[in-house]
N, C-alpha and C. Protein backbone atom coordinates (compact mmCIF):
# COMPACT_ATOMS: atom_id res chain seq x y z
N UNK A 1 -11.87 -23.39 10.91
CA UNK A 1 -12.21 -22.07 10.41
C UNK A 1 -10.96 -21.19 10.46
N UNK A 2 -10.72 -20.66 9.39
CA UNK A 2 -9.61 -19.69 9.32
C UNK A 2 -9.74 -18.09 10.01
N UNK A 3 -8.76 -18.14 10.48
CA UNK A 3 -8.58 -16.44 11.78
C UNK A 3 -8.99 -15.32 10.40
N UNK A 4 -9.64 -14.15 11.12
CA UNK A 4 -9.33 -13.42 10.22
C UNK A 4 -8.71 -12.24 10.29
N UNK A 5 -7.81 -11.80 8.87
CA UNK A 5 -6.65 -11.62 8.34
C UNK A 5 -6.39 -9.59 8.89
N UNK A 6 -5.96 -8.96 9.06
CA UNK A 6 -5.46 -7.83 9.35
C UNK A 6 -5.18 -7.10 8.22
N UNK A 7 -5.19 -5.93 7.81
CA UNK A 7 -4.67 -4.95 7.18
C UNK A 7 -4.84 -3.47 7.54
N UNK A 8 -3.74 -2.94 7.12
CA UNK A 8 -3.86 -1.18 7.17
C UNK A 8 -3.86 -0.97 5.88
N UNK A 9 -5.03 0.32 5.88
CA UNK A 9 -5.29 1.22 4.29
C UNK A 9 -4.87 2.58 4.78
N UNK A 10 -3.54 2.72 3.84
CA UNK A 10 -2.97 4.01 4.19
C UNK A 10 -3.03 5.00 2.23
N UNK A 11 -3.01 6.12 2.31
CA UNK A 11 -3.34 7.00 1.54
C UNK A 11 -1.96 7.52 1.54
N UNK A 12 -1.44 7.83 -0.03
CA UNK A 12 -0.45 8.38 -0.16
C UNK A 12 -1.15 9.97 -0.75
N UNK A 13 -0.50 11.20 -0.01
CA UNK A 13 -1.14 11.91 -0.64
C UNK A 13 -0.07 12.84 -2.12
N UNK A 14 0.93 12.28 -1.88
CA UNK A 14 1.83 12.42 -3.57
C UNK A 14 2.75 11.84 -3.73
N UNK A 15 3.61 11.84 -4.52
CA UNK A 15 4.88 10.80 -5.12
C UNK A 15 6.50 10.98 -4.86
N UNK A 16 6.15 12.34 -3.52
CA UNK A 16 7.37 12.70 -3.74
C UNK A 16 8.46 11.66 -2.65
N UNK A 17 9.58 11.65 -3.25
CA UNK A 17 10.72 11.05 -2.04
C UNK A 17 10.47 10.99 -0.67
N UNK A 18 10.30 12.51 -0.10
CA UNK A 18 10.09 12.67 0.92
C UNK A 18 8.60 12.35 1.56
N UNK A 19 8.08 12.03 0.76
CA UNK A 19 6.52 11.80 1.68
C UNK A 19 6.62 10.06 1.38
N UNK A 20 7.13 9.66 0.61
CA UNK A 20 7.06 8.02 0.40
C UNK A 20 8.02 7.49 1.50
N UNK A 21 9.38 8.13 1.39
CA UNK A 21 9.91 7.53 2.44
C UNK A 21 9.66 7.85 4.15
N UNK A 22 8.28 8.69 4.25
CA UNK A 22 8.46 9.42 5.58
C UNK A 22 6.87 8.16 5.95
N UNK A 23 6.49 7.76 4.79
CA UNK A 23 5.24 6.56 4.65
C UNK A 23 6.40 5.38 5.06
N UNK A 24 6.97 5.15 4.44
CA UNK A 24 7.94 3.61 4.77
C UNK A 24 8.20 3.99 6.28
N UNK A 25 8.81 4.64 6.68
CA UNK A 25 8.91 4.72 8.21
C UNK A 25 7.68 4.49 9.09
N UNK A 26 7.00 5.43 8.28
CA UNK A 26 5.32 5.33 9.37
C UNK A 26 5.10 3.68 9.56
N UNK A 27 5.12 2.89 8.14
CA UNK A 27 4.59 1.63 8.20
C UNK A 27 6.02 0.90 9.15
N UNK A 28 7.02 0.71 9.25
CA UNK A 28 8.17 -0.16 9.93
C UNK A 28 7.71 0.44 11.25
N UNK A 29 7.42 1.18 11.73
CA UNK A 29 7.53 1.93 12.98
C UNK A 29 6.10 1.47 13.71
N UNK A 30 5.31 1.18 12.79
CA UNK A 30 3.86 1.62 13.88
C UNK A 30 2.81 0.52 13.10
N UNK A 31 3.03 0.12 11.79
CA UNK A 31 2.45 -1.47 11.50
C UNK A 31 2.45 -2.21 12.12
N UNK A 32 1.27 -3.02 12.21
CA UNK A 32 1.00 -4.25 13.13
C UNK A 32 0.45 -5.52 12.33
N UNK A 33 0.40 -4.78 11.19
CA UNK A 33 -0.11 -6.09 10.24
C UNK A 33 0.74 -6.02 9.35
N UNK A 34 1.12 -6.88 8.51
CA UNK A 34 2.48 -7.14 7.35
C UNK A 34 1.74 -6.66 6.05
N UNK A 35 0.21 -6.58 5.94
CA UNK A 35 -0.50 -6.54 4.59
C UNK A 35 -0.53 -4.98 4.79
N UNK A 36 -1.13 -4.48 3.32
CA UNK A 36 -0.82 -2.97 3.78
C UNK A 36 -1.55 -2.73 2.00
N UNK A 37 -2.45 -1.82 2.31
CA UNK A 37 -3.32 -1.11 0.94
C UNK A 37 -2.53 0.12 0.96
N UNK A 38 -2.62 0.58 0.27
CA UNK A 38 -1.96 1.93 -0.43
C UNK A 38 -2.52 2.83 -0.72
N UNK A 39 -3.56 3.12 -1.09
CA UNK A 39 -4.15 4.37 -1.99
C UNK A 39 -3.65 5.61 -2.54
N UNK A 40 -2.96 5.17 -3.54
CA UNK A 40 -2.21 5.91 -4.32
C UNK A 40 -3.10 6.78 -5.52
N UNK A 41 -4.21 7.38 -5.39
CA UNK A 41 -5.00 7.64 -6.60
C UNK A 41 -4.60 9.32 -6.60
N UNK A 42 -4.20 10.30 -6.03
CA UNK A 42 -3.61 10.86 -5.95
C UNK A 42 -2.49 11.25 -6.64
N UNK A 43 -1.64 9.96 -6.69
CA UNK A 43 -0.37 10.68 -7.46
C UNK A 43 -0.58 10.51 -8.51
N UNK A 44 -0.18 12.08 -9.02
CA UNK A 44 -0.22 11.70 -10.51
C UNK A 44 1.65 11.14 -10.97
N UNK A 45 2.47 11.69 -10.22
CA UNK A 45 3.77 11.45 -10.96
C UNK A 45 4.44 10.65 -9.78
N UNK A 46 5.31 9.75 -10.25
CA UNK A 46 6.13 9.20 -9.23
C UNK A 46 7.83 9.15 -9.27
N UNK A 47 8.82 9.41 -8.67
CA UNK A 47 10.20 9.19 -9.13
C UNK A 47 10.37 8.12 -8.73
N UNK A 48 11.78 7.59 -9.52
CA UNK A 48 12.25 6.34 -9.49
C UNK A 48 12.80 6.03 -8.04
N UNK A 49 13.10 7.38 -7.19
CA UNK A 49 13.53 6.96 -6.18
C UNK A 49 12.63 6.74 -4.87
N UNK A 50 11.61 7.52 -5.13
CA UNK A 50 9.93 6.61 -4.73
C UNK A 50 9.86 5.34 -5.21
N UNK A 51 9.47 4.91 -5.86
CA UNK A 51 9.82 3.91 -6.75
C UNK A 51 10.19 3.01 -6.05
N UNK A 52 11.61 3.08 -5.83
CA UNK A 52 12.63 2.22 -5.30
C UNK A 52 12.02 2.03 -3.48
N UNK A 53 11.98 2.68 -2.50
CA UNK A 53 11.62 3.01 -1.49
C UNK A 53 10.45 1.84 -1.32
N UNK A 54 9.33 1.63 -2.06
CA UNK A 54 7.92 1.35 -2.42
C UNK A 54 8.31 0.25 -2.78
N UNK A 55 9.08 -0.22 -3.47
CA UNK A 55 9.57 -1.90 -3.57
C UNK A 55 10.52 -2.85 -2.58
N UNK A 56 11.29 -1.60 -1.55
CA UNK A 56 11.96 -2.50 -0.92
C UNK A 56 11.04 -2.41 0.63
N UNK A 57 10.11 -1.57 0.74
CA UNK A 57 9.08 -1.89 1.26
C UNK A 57 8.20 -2.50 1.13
N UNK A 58 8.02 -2.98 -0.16
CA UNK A 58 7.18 -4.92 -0.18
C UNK A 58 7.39 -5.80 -0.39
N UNK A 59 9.34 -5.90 -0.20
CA UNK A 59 9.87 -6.78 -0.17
C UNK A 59 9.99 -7.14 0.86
N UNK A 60 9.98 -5.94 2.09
CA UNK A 60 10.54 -6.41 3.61
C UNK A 60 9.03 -7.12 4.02
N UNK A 61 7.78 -6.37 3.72
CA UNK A 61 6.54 -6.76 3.86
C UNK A 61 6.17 -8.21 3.74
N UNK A 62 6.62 -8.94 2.42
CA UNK A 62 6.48 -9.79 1.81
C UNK A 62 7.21 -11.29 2.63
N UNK A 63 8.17 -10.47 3.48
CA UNK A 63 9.33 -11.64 3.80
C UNK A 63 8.60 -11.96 5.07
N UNK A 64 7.95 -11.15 5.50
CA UNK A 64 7.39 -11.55 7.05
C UNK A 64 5.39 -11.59 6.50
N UNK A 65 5.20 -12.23 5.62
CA UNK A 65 4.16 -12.84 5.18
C UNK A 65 3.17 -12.07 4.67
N UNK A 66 3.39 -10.78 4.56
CA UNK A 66 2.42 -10.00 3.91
C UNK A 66 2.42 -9.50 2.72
N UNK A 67 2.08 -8.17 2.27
CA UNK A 67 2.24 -7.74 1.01
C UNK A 67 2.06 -6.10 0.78
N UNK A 68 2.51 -5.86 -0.11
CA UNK A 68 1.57 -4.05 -0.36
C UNK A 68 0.82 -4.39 -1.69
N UNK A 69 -0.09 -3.61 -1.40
CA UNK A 69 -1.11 -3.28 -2.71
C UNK A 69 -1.42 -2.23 -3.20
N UNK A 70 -0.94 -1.69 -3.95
CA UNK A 70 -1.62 -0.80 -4.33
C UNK A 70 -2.94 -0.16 -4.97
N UNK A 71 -3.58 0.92 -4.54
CA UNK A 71 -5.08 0.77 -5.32
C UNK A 71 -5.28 2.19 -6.04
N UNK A 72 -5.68 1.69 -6.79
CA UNK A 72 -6.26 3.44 -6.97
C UNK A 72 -5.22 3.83 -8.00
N UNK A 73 -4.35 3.62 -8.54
CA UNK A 73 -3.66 3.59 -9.66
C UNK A 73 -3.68 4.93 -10.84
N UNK A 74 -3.09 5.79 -11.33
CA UNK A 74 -3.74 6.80 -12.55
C UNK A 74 -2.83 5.88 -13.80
N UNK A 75 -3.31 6.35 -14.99
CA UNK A 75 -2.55 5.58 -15.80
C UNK A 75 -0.95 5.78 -16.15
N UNK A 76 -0.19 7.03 -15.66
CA UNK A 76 1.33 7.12 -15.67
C UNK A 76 1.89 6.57 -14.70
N UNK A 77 1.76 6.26 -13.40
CA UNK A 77 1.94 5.52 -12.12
C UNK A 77 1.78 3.48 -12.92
N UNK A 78 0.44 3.54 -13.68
CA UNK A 78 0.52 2.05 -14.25
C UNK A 78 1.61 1.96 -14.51
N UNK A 79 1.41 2.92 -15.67
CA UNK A 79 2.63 2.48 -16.93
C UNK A 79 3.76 2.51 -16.61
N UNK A 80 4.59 3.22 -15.44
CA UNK A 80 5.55 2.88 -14.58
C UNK A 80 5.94 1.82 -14.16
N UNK A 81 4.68 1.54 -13.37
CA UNK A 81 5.08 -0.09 -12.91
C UNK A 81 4.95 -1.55 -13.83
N UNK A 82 4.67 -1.41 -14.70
CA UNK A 82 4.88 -1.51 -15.58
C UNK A 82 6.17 -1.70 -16.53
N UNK A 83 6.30 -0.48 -17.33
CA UNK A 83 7.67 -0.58 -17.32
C UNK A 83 9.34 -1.33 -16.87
N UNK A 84 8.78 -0.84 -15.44
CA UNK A 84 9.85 -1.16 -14.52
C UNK A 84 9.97 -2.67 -14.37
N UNK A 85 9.03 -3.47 -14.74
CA UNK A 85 8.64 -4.37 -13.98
C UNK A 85 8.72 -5.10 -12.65
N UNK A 86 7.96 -3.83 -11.79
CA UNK A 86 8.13 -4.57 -10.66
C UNK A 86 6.47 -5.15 -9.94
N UNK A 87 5.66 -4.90 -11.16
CA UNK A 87 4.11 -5.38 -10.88
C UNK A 87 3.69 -6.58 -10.12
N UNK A 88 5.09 -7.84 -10.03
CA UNK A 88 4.52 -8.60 -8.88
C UNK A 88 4.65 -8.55 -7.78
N UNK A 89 5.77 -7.05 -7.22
CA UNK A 89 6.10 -6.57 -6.31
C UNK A 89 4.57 -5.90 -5.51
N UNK A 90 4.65 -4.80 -6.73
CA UNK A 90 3.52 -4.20 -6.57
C UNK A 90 2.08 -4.74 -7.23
N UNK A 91 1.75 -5.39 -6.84
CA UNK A 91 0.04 -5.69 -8.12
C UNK A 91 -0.85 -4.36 -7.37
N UNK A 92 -1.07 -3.82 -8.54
CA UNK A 92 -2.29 -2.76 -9.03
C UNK A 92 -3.43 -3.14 -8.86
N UNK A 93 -3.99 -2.32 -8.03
CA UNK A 93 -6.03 -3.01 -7.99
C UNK A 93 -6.64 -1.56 -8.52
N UNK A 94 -7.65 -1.39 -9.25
CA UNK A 94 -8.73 -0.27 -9.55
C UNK A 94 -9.11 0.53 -8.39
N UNK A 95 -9.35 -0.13 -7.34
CA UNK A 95 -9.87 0.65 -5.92
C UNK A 95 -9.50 -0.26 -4.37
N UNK A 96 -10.04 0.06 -3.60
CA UNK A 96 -9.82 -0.84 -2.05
C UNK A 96 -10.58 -2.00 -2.17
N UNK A 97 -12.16 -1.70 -2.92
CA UNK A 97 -12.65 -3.07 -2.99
C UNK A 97 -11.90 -3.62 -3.73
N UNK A 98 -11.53 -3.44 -5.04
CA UNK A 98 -11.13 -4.49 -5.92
C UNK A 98 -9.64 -5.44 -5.11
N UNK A 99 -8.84 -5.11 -4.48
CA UNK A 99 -7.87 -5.31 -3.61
C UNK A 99 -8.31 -6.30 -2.53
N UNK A 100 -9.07 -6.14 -1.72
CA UNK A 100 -10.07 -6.46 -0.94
C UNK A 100 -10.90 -7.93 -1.14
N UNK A 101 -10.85 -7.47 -2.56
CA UNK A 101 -11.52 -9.35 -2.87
C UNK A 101 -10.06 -10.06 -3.30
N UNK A 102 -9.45 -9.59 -3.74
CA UNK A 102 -8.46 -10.61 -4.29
C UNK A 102 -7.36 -10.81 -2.85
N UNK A 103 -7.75 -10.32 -1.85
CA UNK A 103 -7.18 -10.60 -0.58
C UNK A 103 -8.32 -12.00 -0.26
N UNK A 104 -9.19 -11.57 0.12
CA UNK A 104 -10.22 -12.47 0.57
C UNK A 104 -10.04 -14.06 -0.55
N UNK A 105 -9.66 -14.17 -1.44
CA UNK A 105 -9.49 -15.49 -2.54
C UNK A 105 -8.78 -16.83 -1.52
N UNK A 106 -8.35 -16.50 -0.19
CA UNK A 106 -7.62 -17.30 -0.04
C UNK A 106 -8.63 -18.06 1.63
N UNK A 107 -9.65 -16.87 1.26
CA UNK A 107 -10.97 -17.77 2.09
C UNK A 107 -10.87 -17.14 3.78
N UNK A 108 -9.94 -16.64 4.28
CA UNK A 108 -10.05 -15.59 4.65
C UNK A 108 -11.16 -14.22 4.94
N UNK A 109 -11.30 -14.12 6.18
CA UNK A 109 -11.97 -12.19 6.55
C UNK A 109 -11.12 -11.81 6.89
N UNK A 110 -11.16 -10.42 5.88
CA UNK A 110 -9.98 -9.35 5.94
C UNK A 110 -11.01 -8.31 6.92
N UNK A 111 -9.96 -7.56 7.60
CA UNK A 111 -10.53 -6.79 8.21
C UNK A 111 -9.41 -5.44 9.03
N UNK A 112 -9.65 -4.45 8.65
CA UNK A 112 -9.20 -3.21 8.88
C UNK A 112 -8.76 -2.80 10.36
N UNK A 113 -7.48 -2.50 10.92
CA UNK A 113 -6.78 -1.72 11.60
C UNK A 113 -5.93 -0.84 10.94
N UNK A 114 -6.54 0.10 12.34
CA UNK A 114 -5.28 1.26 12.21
C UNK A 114 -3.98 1.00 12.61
N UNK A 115 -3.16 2.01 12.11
CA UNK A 115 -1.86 1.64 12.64
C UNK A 115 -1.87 1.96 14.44
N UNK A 116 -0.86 1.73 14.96
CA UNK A 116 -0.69 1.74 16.15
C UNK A 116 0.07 2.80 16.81
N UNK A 117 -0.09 3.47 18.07
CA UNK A 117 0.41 4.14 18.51
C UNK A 117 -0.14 5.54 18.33
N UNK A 118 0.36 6.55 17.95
CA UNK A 118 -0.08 8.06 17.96
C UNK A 118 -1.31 8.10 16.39
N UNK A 119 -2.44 8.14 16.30
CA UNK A 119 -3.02 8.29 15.38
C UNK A 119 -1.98 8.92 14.02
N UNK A 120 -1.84 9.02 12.93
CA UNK A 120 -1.14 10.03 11.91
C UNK A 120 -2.15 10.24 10.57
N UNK A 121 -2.78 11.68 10.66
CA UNK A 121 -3.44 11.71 9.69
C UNK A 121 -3.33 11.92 8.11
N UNK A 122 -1.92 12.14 8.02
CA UNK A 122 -1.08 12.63 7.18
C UNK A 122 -1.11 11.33 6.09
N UNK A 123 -0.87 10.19 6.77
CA UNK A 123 -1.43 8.93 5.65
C UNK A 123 -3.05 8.41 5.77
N UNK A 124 -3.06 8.03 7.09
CA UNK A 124 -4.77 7.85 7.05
C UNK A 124 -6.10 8.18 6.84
N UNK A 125 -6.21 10.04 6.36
CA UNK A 125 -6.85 10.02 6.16
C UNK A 125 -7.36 9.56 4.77
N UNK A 126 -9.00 9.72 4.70
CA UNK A 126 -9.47 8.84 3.35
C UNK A 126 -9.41 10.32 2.00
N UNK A 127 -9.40 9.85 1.15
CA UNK A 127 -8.95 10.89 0.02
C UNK A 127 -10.10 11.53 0.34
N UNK A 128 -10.00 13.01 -0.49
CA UNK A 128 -11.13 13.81 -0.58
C UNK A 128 -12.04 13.09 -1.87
N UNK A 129 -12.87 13.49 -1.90
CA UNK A 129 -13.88 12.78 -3.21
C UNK A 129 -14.31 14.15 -3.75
């Protein structure tokens, strides 16, 4: 029977430089799992130098067996990644479930932690609805 699998669902609450890269720190600093949801539904705009930040953070992710996902997607943030092509960096899910199953494909229970150390609500909390 296979262990089951870890992740943190962290909430970006916009696109700017400074809050993406102050997220990349949060996750190197206080992650305990390598997998990592995103919830990006929020941003509507993103810079390239977010962008950049957000890929070499699922590259470092990726190298020690995990991944980022992003969920929650608007359609200028797609079409970005997109563009750019860095979509196998980043693969796009519709929401947490949709993310959630295509984690689970590998037969696997996924299952939710927080990050570690000082609570930070600044990424964790869940979007407003």
């Amino acid at each position: 029977m296979l262990r089951p699998a870890q992740y943190h669902l962290l909430y970006l609450p916009d696109g700017s430089w400074e809050t993406v890269s102050c997220l990349a720190s949060v996750i190197r600093c206080r992650a305990t799992a390598p997998t990592v949801l995103l919830d990006v539904s929020p941003v509507e705009r993103l810079t390239f130098n977010s962008l950049t930040v957000l890929v070499r953070k699922a590259m470092h992710l990726r190298s020690v067996g995990g991944e980022l996902l992003l969920t929650g997607p608007g359609p200028t943030l797609r079409k970005m990644v997109d563009r750019t092509g860095t979509g196998s960096l980043l693969p796009l899910f519709t929401d947490n479930t949709a993310a959630l199953r295509a984690l689970a494909e590998d037969g696997r229970t996924w299952c939710r932690v927080d990050l570690s150390a000082v609570p930070d609500t600044f990424f964790t909390a869940p979007p407003l609805q």
